[in-house]
Protein backbone atom coordinates (compact mmCIF):
# COMPACT_ATOMS: atom_id res chain seq x y z
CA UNK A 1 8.68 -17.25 -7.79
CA UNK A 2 7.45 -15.74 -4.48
CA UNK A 3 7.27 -11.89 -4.43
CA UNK A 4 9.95 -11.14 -6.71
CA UNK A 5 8.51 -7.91 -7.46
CA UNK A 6 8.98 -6.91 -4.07
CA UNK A 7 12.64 -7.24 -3.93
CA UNK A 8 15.61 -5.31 -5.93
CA UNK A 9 15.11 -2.66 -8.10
CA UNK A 10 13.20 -2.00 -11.56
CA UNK A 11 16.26 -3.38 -13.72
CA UNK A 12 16.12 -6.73 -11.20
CA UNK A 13 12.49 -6.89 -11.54
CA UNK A 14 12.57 -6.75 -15.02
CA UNK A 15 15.37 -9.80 -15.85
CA UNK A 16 13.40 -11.89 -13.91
CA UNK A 17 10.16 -11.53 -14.92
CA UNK A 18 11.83 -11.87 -18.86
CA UNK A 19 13.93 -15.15 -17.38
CA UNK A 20 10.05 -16.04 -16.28
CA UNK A 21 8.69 -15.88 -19.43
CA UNK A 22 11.33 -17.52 -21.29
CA UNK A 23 11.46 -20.68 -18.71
CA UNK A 24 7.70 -21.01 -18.99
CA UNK A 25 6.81 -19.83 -23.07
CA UNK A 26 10.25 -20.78 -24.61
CA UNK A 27 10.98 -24.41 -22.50
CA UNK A 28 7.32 -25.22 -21.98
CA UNK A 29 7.50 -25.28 -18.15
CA UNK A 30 4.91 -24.16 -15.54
CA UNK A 31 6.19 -20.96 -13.57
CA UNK A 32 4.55 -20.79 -9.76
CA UNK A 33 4.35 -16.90 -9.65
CA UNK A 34 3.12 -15.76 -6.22
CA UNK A 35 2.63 -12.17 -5.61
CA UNK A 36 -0.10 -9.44 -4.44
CA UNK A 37 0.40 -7.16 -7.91
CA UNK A 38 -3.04 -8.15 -9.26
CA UNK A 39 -1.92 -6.35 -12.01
CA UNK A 40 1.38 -8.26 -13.05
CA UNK A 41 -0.97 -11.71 -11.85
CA UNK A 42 -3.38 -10.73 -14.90
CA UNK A 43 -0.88 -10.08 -17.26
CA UNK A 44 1.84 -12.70 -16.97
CA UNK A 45 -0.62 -15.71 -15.37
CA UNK A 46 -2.87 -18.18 -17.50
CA UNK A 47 -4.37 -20.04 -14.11
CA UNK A 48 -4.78 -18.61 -10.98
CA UNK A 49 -4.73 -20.21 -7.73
CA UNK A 50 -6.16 -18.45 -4.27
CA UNK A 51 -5.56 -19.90 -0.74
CA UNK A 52 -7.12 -18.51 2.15
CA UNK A 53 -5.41 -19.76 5.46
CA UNK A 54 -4.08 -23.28 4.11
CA UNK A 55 -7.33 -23.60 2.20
CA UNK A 56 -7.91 -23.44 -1.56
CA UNK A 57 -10.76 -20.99 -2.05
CA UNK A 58 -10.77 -20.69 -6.30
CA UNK A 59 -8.59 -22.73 -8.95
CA UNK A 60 -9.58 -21.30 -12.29
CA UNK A 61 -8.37 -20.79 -16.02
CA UNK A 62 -10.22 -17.43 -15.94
CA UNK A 63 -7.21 -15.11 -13.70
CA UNK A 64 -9.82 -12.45 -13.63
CA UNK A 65 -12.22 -14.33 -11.84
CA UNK A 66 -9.83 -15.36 -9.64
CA UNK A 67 -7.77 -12.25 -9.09
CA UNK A 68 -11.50 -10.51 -8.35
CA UNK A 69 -12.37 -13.10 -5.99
CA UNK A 70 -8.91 -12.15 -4.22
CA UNK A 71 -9.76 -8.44 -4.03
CA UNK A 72 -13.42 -9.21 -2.58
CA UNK A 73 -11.59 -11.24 0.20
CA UNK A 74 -9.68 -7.91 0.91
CA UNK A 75 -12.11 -5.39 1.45
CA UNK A 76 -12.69 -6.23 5.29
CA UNK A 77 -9.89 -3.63 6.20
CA UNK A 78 -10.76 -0.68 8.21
CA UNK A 79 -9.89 3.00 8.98
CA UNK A 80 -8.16 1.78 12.75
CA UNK A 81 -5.65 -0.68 13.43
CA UNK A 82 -4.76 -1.52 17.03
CA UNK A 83 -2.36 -4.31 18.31
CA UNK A 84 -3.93 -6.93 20.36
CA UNK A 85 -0.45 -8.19 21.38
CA UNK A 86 2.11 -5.55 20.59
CA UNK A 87 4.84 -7.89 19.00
CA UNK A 88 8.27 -6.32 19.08
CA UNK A 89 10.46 -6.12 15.86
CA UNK A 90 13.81 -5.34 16.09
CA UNK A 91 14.14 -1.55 17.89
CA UNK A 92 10.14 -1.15 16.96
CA UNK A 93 6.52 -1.95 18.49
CA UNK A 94 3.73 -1.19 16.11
CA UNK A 95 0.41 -0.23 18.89
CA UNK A 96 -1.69 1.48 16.27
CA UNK A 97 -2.62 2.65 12.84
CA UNK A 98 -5.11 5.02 11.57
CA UNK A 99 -6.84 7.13 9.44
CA UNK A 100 -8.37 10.44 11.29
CA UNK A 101 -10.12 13.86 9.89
CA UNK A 102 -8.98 17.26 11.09
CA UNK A 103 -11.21 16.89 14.30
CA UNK A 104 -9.25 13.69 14.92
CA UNK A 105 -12.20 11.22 14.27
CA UNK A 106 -11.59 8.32 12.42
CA UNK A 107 -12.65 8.01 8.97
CA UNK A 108 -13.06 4.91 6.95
CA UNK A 109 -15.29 6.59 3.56
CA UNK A 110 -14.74 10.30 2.37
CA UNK A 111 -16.82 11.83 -0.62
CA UNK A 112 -13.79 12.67 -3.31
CA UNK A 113 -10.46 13.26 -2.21
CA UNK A 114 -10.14 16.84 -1.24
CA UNK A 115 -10.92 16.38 2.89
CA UNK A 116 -8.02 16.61 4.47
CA UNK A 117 -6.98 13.28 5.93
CA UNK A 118 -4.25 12.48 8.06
CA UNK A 119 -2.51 8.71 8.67
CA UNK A 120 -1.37 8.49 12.95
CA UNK A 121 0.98 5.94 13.21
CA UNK A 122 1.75 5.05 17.19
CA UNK A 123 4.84 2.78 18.46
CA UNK A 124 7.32 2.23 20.90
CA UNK A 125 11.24 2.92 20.22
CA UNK A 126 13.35 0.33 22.13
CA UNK A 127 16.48 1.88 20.60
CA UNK A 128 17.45 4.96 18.89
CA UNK A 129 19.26 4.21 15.74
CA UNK A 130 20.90 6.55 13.30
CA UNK A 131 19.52 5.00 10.47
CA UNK A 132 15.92 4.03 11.60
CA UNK A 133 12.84 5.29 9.51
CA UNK A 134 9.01 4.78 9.20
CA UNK A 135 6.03 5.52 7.01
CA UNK A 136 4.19 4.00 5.08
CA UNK A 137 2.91 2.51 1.25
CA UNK A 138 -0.09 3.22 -0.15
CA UNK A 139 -1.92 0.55 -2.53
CA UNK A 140 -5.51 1.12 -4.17
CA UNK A 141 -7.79 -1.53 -4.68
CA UNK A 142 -5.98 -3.81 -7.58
CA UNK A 143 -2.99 -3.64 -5.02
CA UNK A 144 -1.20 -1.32 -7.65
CA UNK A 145 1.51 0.27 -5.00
CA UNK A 146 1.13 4.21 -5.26
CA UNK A 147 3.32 5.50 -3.84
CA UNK A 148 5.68 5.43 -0.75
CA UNK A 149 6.18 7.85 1.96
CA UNK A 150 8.68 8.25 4.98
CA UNK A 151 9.18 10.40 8.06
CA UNK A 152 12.73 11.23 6.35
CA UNK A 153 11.90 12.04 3.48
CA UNK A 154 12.39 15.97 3.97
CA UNK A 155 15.76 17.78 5.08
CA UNK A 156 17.38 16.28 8.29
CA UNK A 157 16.81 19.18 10.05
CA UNK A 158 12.70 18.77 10.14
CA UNK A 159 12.59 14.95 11.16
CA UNK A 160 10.55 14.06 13.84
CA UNK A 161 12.46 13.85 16.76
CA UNK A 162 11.45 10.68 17.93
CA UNK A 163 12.22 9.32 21.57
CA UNK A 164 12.75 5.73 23.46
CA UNK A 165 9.21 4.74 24.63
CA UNK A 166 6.21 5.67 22.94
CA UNK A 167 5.72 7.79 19.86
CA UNK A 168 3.26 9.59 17.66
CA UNK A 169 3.73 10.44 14.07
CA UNK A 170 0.78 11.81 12.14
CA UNK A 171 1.10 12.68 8.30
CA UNK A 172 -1.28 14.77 6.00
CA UNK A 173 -2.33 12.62 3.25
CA UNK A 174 -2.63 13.63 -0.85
CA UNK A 175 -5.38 15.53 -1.32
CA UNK A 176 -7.10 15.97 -4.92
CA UNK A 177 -5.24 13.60 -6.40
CA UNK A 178 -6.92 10.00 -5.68
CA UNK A 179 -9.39 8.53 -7.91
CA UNK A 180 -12.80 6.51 -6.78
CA UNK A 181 -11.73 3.32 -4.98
CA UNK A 182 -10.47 1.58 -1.63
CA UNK A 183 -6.89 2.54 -0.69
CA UNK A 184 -4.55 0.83 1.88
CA UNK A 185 -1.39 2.28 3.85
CA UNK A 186 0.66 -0.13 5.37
CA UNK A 187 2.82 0.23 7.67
CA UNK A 188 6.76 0.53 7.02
CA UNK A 189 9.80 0.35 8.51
CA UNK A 190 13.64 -0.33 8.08
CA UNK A 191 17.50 0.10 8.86
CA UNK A 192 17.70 2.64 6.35
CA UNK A 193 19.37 0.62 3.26
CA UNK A 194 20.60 -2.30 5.55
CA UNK A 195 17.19 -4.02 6.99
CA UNK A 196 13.59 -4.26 7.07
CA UNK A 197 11.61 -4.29 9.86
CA UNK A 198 8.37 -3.85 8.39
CA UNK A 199 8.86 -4.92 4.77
CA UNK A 200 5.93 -3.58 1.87
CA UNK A 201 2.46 -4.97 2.08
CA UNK A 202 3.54 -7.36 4.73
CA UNK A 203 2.87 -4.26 7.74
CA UNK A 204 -0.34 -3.87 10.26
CA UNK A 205 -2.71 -1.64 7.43
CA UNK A 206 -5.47 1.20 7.40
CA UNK A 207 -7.91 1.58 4.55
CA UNK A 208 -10.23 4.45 3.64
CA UNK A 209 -13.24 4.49 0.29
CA UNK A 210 -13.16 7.57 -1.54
CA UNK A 211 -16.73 7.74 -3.64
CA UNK A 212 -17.61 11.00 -5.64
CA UNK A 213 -16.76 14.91 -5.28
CA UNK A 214 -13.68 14.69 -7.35
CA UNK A 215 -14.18 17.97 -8.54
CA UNK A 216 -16.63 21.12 -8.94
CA UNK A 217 -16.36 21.04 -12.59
CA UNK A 218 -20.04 19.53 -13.66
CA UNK A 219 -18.08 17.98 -16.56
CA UNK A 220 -16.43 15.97 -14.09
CA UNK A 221 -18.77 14.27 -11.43
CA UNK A 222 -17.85 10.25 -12.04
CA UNK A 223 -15.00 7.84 -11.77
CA UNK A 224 -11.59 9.23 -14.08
CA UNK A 225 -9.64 6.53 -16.25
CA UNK A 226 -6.23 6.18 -14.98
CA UNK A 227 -5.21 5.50 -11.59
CA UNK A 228 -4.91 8.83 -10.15
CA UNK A 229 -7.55 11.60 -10.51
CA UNK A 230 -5.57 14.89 -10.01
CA UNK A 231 -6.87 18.66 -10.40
CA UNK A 232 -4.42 20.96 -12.04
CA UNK A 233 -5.11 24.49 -13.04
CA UNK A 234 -5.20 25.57 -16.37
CA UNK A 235 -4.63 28.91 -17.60
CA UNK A 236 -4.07 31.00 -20.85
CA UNK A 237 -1.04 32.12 -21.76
């Protein structure tokens, strides 16, 4: 099963990994489950198998180790992206990715998530199509997907008005609301419900480290459970 939690929706998703289980628990069969969900890898997987490039770098009983030994691999992604051959895909060219402060440096570590960060996505439009749109997904360091965000995802009237030739999109990222950890945006693009162009996870990618100053609060100066770390404001009523 190759990425089949990357296709359909949640009530797709769900049949097959149930017609998974049953195949392998209820008929005694081995199920090949490939995927980047770390998560979903831990839970549903009793072996795990890496490859790196054609070659096998861990074959283990123990998924954790091997699922650990994946994310290790992973960490060698930085704050700027920049294509050394700009490859064109469909109406698109990605050139560059990244992850700049207010001053416009680039940032690849932040202490706590309440800098403002932005995420500059440049490209080249060899078409302008009706139902073209770009962003990005956001994944944290178990490759849990966040969230997703688009350039259309407000009213019509305030999308960027992009041109033919070379663009630049910047978007403000969350702030106060990640936890400790490494989080990745990749890149993402499609025919709005007809096509991908730049499918999830699959995209050129930006990371940035967020480590400490989560809050003022001195009852709150480590690492939260959960996967997001939010402030809200509490008041008497």
């Amino acid at each position: 099963m190759d990425e089949v939690l990357a296709v359909g929706d949640a009530e797709f998703q769900k049949k097959c990994l149930g017609k998974m289980e049953e195949v392998s628990k209820g008929q005694g069969r081995t199920v090949l489950f490939v995927s980047h969900n770390m998560n979903m890898i831990r839970n549903l997987c009793t072996r795990g198998l890496l490859l790196r490039e054609g070659i096998v770098g861990s074959d283990d009983d123990d998924i954790v180790r091997v699922t650990s030994a994946y994310l290790q691999g992973e960490k060698n992604s930085t704050a700027q992206w920049e294509a050394d051959a700009p490859r064109q895909m469909d109406c698109l060219t990605p050139l560059s990715m990244k992850i700049v402060d207010e001053d416009g440096a680039v940032v690849s570590s932040i202490r706590g998530s309440r800098d403002s960060l932005y995420l500059v996505l440049e490209f080249e439009l060899h078409e302008i199509v009706s139902s073209f749109t770009i962003g990005c997904v956001c994944f944290d360091q178990e490759k849990n997907e966040l969230f997703w965000s688009y350039a259309t995802d407000t009213g019509e009237g305030s999308w960027p008005k992009l041109r033919l030739g070379k663009n630049s999109l910047k978007a403000k990222l969350p702030q106060g609301l990640l936890n400790k950890g490494t989080y990745t945006y990749h890149l993402l693009a499609s025919y709005h419900f007809i096509k991908w162009i730049v499918e999830p996870g699959k995209g050129p990618s930006v990371s940035v480290d967020i480590d400490g100053g989560y809050s003022d609060s001195p009852f709150w100066q480590s690492t939260r459970s959960g996967l997001l770390a939010p402030t809200l404001e509490w008041e008497v009523l």
